[in-house]
PDB file of N, CA and C in Angstrom:
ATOM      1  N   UNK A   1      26.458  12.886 -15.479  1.00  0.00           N
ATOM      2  CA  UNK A   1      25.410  12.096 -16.086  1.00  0.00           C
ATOM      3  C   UNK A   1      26.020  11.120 -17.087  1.00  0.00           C
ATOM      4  N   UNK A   2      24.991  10.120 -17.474  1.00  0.00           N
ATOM      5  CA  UNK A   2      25.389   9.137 -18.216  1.00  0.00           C
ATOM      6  C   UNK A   2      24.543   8.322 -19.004  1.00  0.00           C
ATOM      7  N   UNK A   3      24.363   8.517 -20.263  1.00  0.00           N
ATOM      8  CA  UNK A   3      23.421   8.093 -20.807  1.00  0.00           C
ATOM      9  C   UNK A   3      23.925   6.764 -22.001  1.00  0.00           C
ATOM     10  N   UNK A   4      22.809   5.907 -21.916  1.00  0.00           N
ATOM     11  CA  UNK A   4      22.933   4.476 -22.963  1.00  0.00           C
ATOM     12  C   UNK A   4      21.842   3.634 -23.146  1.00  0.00           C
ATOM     13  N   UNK A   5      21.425   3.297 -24.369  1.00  0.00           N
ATOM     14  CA  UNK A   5      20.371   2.467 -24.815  1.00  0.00           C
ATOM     15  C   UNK A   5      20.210   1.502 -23.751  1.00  0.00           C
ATOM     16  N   UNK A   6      19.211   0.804 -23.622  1.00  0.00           N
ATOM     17  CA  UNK A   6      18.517   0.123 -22.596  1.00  0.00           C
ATOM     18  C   UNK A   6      18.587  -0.780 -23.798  1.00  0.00           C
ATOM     19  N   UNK A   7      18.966  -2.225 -22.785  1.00  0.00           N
ATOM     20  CA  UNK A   7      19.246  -3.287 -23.516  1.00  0.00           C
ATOM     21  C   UNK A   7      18.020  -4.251 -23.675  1.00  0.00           C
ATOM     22  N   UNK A   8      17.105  -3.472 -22.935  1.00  0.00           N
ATOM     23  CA  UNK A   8      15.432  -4.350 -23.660  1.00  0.00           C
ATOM     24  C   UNK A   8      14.930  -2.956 -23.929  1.00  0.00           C
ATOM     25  N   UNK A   9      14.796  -2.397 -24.995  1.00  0.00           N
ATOM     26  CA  UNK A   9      13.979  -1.540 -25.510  1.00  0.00           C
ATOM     27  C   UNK A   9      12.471  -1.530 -25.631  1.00  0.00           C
ATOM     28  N   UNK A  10      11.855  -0.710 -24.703  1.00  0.00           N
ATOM     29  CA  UNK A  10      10.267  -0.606 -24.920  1.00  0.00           C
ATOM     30  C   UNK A  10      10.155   0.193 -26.091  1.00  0.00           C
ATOM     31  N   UNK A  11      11.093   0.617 -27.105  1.00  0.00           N
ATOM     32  CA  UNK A  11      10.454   1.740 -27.551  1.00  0.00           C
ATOM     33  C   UNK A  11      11.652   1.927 -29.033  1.00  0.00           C
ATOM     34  N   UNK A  12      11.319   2.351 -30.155  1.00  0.00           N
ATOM     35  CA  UNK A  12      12.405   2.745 -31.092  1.00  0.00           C
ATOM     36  C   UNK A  12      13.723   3.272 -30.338  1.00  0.00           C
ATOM     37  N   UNK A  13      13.441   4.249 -30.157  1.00  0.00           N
ATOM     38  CA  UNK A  13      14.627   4.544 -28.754  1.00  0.00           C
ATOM     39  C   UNK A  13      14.286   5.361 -27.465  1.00  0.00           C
ATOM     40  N   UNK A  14      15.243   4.401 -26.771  1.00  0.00           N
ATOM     41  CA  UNK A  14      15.067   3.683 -25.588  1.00  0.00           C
ATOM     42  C   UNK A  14      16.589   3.878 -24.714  1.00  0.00           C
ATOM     43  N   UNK A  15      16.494   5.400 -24.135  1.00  0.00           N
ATOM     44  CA  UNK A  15      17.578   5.998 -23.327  1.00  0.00           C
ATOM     45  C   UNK A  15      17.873   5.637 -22.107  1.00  0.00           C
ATOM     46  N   UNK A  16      18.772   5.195 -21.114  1.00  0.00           N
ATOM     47  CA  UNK A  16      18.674   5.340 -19.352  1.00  0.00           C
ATOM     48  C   UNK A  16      19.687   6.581 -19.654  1.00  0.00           C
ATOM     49  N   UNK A  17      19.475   7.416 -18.414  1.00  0.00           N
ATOM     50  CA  UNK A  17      20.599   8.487 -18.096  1.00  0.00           C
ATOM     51  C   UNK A  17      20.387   8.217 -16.892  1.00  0.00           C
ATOM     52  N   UNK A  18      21.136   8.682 -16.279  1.00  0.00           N
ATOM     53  CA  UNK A  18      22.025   8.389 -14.778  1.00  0.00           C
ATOM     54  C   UNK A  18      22.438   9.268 -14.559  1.00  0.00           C
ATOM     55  N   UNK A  19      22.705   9.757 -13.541  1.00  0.00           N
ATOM     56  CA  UNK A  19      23.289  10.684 -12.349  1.00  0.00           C
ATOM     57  C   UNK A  19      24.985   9.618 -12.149  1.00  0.00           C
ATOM     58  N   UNK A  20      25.600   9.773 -11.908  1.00  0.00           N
ATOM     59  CA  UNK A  20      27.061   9.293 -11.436  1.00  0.00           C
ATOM     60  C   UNK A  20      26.759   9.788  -9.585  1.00  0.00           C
ATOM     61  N   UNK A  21      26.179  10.317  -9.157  1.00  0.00           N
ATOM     62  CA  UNK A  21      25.884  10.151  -8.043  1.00  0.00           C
ATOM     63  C   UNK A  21      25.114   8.995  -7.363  1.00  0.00           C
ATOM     64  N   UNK A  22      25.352   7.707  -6.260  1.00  0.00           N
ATOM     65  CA  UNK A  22      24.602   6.952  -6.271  1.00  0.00           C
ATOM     66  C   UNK A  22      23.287   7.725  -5.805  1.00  0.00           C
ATOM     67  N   UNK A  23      22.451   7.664  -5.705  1.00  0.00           N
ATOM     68  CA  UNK A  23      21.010   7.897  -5.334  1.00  0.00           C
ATOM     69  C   UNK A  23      20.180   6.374  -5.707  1.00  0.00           C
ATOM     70  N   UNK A  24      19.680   5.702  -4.452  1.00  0.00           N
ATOM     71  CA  UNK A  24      18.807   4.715  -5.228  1.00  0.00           C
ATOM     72  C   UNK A  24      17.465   4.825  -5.575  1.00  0.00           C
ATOM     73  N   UNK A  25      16.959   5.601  -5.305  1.00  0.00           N
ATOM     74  CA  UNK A  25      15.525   5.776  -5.810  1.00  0.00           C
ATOM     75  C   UNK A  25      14.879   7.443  -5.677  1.00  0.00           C
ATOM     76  N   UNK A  26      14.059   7.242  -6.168  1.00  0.00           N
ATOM     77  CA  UNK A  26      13.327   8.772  -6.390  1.00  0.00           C
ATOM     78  C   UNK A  26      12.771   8.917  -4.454  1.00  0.00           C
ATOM     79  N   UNK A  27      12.565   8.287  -3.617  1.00  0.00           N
ATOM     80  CA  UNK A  27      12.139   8.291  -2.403  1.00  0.00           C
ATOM     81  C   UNK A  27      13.594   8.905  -1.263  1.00  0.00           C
ATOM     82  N   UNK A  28      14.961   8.325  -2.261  1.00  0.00           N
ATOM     83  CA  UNK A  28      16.108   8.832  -1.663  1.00  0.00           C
ATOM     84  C   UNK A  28      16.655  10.173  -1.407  1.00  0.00           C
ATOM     85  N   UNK A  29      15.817  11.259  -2.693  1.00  0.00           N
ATOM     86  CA  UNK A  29      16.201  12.427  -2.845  1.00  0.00           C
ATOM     87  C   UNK A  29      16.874  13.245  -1.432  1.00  0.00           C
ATOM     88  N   UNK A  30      17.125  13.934  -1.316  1.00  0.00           N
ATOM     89  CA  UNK A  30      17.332  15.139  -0.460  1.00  0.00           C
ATOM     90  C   UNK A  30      16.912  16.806  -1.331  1.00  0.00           C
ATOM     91  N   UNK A  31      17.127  17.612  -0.336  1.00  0.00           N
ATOM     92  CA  UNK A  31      16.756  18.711  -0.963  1.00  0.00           C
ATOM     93  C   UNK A  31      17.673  19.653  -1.913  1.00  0.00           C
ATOM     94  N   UNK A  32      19.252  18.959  -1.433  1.00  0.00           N
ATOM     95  CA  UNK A  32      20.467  19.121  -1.804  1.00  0.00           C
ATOM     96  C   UNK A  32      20.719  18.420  -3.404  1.00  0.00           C
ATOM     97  N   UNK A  33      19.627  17.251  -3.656  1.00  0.00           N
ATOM     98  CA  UNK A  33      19.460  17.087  -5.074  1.00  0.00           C
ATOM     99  C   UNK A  33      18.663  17.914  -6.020  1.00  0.00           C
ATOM    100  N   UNK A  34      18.524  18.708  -5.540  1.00  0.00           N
ATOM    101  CA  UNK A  34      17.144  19.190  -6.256  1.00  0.00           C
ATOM    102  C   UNK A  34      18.350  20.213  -7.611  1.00  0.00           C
ATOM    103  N   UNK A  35      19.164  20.293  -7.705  1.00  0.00           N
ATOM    104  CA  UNK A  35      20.180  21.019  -9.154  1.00  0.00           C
ATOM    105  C   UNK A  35      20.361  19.395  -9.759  1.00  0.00           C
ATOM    106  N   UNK A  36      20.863  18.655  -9.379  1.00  0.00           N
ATOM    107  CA  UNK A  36      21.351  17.329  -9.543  1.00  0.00           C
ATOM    108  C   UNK A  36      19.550  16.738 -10.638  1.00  0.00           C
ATOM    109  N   UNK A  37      18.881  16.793  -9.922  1.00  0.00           N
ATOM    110  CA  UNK A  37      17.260  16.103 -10.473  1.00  0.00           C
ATOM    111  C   UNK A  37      17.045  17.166 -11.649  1.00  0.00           C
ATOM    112  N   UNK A  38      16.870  18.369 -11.876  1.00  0.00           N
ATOM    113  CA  UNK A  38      16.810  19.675 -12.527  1.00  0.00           C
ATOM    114  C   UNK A  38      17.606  19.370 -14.092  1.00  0.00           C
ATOM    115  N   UNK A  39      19.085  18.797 -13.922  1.00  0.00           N
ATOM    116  CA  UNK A  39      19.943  18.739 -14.896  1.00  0.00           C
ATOM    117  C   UNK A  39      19.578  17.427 -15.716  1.00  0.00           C
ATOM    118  N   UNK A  40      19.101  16.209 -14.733  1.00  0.00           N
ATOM    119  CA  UNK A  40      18.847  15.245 -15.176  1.00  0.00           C
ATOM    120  C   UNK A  40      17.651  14.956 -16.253  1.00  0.00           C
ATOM    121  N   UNK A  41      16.737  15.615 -15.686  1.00  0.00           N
ATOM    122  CA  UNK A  41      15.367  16.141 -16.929  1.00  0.00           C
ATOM    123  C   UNK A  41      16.406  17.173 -18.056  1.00  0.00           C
ATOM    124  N   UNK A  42      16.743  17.836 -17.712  1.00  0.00           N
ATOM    125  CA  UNK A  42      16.954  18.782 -18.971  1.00  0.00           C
ATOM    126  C   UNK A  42      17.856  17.716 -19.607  1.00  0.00           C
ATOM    127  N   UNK A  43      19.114  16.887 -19.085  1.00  0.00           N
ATOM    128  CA  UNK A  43      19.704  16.219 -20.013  1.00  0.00           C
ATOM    129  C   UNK A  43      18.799  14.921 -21.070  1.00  0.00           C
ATOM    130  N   UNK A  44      17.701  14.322 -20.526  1.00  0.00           N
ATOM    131  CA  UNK A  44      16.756  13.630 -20.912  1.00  0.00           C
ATOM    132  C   UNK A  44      15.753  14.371 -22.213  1.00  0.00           C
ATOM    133  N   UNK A  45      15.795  15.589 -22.176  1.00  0.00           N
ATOM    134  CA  UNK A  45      14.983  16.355 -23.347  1.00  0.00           C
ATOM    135  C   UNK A  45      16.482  16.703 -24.718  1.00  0.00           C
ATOM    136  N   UNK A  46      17.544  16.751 -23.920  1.00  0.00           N
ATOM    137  CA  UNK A  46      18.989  16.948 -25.132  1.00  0.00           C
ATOM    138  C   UNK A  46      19.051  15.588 -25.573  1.00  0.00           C
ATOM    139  N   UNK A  47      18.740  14.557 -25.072  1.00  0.00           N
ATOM    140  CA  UNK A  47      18.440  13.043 -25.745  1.00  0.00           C
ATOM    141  C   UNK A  47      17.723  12.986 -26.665  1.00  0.00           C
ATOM    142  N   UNK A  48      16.373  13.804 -26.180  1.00  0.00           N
ATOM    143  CA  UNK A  48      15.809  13.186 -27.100  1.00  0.00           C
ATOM    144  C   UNK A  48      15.341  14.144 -28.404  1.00  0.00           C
ATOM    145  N   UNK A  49      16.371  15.933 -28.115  1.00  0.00           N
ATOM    146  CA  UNK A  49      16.560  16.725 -29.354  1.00  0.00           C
ATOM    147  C   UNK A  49      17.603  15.821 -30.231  1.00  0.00           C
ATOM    148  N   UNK A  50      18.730  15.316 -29.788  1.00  0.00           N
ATOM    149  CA  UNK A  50      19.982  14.990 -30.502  1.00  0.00           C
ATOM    150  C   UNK A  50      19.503  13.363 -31.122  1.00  0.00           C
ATOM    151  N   UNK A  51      18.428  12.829 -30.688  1.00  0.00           N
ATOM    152  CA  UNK A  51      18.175  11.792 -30.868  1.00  0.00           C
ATOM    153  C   UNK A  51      16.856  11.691 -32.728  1.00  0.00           C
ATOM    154  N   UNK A  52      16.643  13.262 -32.286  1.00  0.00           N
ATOM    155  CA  UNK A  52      15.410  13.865 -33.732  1.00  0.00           C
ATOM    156  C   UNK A  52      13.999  13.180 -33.393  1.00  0.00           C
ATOM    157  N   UNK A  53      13.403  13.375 -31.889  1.00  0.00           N
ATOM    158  CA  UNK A  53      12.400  12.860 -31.782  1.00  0.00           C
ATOM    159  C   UNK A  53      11.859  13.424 -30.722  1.00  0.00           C
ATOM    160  N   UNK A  54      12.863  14.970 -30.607  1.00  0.00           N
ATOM    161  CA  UNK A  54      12.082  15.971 -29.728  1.00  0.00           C
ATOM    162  C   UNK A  54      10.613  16.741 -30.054  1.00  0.00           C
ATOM    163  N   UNK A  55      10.882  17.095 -31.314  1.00  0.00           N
ATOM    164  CA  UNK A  55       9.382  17.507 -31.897  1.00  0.00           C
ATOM    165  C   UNK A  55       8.172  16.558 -32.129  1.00  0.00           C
ATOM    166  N   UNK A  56       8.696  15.288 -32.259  1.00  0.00           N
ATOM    167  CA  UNK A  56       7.264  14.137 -32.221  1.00  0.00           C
ATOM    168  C   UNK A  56       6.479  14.182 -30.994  1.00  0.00           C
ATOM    169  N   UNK A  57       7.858  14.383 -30.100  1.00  0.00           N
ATOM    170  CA  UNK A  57       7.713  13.763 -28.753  1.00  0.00           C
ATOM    171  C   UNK A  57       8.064  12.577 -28.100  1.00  0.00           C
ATOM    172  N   UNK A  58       7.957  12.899 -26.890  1.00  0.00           N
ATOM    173  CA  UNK A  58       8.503  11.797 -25.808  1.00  0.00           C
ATOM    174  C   UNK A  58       8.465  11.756 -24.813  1.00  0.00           C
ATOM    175  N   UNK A  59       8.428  10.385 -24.333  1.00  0.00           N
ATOM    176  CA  UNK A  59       8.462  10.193 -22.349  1.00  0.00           C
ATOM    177  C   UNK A  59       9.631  10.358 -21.723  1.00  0.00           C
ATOM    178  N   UNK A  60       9.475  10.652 -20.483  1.00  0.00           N
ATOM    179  CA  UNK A  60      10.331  10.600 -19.475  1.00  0.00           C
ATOM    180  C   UNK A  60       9.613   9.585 -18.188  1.00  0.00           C
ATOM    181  N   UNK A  61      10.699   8.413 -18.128  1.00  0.00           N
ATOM    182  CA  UNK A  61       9.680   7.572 -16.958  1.00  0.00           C
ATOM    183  C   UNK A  61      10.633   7.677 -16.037  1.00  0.00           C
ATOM    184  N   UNK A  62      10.446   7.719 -14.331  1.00  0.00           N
ATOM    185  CA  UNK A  62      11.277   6.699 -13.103  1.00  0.00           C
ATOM    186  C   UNK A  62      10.450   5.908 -12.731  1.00  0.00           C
ATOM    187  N   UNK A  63      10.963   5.136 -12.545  1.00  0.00           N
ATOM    188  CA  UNK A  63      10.829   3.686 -12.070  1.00  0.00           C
ATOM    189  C   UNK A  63      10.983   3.713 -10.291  1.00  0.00           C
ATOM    190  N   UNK A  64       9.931   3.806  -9.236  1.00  0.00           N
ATOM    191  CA  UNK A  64      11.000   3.744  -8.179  1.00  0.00           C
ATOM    192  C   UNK A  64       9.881   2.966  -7.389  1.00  0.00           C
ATOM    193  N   UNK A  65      10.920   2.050  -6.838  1.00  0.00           N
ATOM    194  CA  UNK A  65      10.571   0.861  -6.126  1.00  0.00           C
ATOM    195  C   UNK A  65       9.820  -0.558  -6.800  1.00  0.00           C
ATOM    196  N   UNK A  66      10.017  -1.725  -6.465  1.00  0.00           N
ATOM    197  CA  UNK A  66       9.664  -3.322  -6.945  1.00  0.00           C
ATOM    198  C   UNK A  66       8.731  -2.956  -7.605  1.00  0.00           C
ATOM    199  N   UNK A  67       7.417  -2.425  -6.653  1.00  0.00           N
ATOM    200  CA  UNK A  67       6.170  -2.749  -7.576  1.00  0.00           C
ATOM    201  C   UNK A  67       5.666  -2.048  -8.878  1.00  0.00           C
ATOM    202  N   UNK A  68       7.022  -0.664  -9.002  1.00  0.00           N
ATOM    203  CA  UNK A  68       6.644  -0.302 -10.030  1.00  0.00           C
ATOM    204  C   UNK A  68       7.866  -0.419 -11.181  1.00  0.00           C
ATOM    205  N   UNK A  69       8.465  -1.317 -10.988  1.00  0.00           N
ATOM    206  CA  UNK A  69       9.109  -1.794 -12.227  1.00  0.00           C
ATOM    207  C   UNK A  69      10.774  -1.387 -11.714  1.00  0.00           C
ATOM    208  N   UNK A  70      11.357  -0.730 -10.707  1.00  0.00           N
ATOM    209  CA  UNK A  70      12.408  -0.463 -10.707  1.00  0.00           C
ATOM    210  C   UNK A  70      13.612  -1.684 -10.097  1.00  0.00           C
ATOM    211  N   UNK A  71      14.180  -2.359 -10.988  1.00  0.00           N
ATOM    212  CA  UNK A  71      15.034  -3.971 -10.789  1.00  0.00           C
ATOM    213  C   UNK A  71      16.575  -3.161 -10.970  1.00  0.00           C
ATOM    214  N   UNK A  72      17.008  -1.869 -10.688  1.00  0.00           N
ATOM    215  CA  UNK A  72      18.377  -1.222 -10.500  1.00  0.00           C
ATOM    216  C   UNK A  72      18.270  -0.490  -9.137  1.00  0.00           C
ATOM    217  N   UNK A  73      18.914  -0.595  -8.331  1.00  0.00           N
ATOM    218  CA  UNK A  73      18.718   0.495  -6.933  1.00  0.00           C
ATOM    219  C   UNK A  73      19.849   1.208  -7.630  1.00  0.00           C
ATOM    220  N   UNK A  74      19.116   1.865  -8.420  1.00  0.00           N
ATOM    221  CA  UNK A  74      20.143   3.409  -8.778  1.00  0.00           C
ATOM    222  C   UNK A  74      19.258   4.424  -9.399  1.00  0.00           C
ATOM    223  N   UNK A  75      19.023   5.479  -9.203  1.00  0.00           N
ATOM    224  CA  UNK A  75      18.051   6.501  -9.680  1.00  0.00           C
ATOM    225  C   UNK A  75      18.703   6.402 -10.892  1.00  0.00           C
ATOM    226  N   UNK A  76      17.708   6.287 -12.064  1.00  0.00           N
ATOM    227  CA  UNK A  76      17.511   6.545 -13.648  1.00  0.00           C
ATOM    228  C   UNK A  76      16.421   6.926 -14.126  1.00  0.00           C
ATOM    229  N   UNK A  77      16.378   7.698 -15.367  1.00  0.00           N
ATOM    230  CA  UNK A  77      15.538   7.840 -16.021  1.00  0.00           C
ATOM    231  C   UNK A  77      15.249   7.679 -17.362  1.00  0.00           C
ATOM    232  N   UNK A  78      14.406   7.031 -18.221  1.00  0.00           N
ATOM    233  CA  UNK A  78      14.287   6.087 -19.027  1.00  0.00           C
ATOM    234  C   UNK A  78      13.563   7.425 -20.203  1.00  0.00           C
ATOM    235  N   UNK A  79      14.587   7.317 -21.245  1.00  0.00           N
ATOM    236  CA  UNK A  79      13.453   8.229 -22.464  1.00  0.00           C
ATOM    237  C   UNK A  79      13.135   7.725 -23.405  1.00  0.00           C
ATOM    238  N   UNK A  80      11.791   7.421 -24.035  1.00  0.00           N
ATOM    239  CA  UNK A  80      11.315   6.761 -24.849  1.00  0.00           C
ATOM    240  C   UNK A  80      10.964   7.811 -26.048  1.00  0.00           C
ATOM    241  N   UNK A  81      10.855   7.305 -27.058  1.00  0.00           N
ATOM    242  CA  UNK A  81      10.488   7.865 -28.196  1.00  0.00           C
ATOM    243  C   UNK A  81       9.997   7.127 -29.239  1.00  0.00           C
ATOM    244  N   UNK A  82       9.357   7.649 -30.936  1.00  0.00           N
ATOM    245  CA  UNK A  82      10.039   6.417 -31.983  1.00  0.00           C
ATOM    246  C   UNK A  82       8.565   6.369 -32.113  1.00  0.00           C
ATOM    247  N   UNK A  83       7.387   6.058 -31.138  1.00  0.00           N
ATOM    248  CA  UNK A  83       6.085   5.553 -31.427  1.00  0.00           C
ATOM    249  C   UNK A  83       5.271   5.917 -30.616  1.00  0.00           C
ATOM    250  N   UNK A  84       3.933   5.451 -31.109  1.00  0.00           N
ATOM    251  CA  UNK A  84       2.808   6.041 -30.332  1.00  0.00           C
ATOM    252  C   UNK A  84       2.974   5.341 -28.795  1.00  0.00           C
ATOM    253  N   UNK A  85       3.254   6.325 -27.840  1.00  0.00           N
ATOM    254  CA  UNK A  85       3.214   5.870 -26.382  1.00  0.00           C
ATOM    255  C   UNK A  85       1.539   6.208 -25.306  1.00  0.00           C
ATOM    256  N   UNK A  86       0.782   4.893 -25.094  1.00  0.00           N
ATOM    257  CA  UNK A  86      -0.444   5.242 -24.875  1.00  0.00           C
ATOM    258  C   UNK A  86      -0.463   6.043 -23.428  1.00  0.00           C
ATOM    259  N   UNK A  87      -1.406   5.868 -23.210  1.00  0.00           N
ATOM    260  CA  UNK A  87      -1.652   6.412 -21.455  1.00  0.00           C
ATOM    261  C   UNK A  87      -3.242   5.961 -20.934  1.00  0.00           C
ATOM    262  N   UNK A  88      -3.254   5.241 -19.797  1.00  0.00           N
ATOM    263  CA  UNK A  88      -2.001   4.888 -18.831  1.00  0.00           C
ATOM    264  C   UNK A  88      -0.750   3.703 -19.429  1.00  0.00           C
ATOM    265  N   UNK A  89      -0.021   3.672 -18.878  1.00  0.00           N
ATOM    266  CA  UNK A  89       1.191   3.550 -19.092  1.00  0.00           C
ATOM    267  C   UNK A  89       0.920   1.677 -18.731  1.00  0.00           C
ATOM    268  N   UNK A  90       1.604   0.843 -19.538  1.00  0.00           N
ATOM    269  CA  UNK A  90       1.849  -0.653 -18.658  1.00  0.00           C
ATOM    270  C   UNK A  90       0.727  -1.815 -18.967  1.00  0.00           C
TER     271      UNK A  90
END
Protein backbone atom coordinates (compact mmCIF):
# COMPACT_ATOMS: atom_id res chain seq x y z
CA UNK A 1 0.00 0.00 0.00
CA UNK A 2 0.66 3.55 -0.48
CA UNK A 3 -0.65 6.41 0.88
CA UNK A 4 -0.39 10.55 0.01
CA UNK A 5 -2.35 13.74 0.23
CA UNK A 6 -4.42 14.35 -2.81
CA UNK A 7 -3.24 17.28 -4.54
CA UNK A 8 -6.85 18.91 -4.80
CA UNK A 9 -8.11 18.37 -1.40
CA UNK A 10 -11.93 18.05 -0.84
CA UNK A 11 -11.40 18.04 2.65
CA UNK A 12 -8.86 19.25 5.72
CA UNK A 13 -7.31 15.97 5.04
CA UNK A 14 -7.46 14.42 2.12
CA UNK A 15 -5.66 10.75 1.82
CA UNK A 16 -5.35 8.39 -1.61
CA UNK A 17 -3.99 4.90 -0.55
CA UNK A 18 -3.27 2.50 -3.16
CA UNK A 19 -2.72 -1.01 -3.47
CA UNK A 20 0.89 -1.35 -5.44
CA UNK A 21 -1.03 -3.98 -7.20
CA UNK A 22 -2.38 -2.57 -10.55
CA UNK A 23 -6.15 -3.16 -10.24
CA UNK A 24 -8.06 -0.48 -12.28
CA UNK A 25 -11.23 -0.21 -10.82
CA UNK A 26 -13.50 -1.57 -8.14
CA UNK A 27 -15.44 -3.61 -11.25
CA UNK A 28 -11.76 -5.28 -11.79
CA UNK A 29 -11.72 -7.13 -8.49
CA UNK A 30 -11.32 -10.89 -8.47
CA UNK A 31 -12.07 -13.04 -5.61
CA UNK A 32 -8.32 -13.52 -5.08
CA UNK A 33 -8.46 -9.69 -4.00
CA UNK A 34 -10.65 -9.98 -1.49
CA UNK A 35 -7.25 -10.00 1.57
CA UNK A 36 -5.72 -7.30 -0.78
CA UNK A 37 -9.42 -4.99 -0.56
CA UNK A 38 -9.73 -6.14 3.41
CA UNK A 39 -6.12 -4.52 4.19
CA UNK A 40 -6.84 -1.58 2.11
CA UNK A 41 -9.95 -0.39 4.33
CA UNK A 42 -8.20 -1.28 7.46
CA UNK A 43 -5.10 0.73 6.20
CA UNK A 44 -7.58 3.78 5.37
CA UNK A 45 -9.03 3.76 9.16
CA UNK A 46 -4.81 3.71 10.48
CA UNK A 47 -4.90 7.06 8.30
CA UNK A 48 -7.20 8.37 9.63
CA UNK A 49 -6.29 7.13 13.61
CA UNK A 50 -2.58 8.47 12.93
CA UNK A 51 -4.01 11.39 11.19
CA UNK A 52 -6.29 12.32 14.94
CA UNK A 53 -9.54 12.36 13.13
CA UNK A 54 -10.53 8.82 13.79
CA UNK A 55 -12.84 9.66 16.67
CA UNK A 56 -14.57 12.75 14.80
CA UNK A 57 -14.81 10.64 12.00
CA UNK A 58 -14.48 9.98 8.44
CA UNK A 59 -15.10 8.87 4.85
CA UNK A 60 -13.89 6.31 2.87
CA UNK A 61 -14.80 6.98 -0.96
CA UNK A 62 -13.96 4.76 -4.50
CA UNK A 63 -14.36 6.36 -7.27
CA UNK A 64 -15.00 3.72 -10.06
CA UNK A 65 -15.60 4.55 -13.48
CA UNK A 66 -15.98 8.30 -15.65
CA UNK A 67 -19.30 9.00 -14.47
CA UNK A 68 -18.54 8.74 -11.07
CA UNK A 69 -15.56 10.78 -10.73
CA UNK A 70 -12.76 8.16 -11.24
CA UNK A 71 -9.90 10.24 -13.82
CA UNK A 72 -6.92 7.39 -12.47
CA UNK A 73 -7.46 3.72 -13.92
CA UNK A 74 -5.93 2.54 -10.72
CA UNK A 75 -8.03 1.31 -7.76
CA UNK A 76 -7.75 3.99 -4.81
CA UNK A 77 -9.30 5.01 -2.02
CA UNK A 78 -9.76 8.51 -0.92
CA UNK A 79 -10.04 9.38 3.12
CA UNK A 80 -11.52 12.44 4.04
CA UNK A 81 -11.73 14.01 7.30
CA UNK A 82 -11.28 17.64 9.10
CA UNK A 83 -15.18 18.69 8.48
CA UNK A 84 -18.64 18.26 8.33
CA UNK A 85 -19.04 15.71 5.32
CA UNK A 86 -22.86 15.90 4.14
CA UNK A 87 -24.84 13.04 2.58
CA UNK A 88 -25.59 12.48 -0.33
CA UNK A 89 -22.31 12.99 -1.36
CA UNK A 90 -21.42 15.63 -4.60
Amino acid sequence: MVGFRDLNPQAPMHVLVIPRKHIPSLRDLSEEDDTLVGRLVRVCAKVAEAEGKAEAGFRVVANSGPSAGQSVDHLHLHVLAGRSLGWPPG
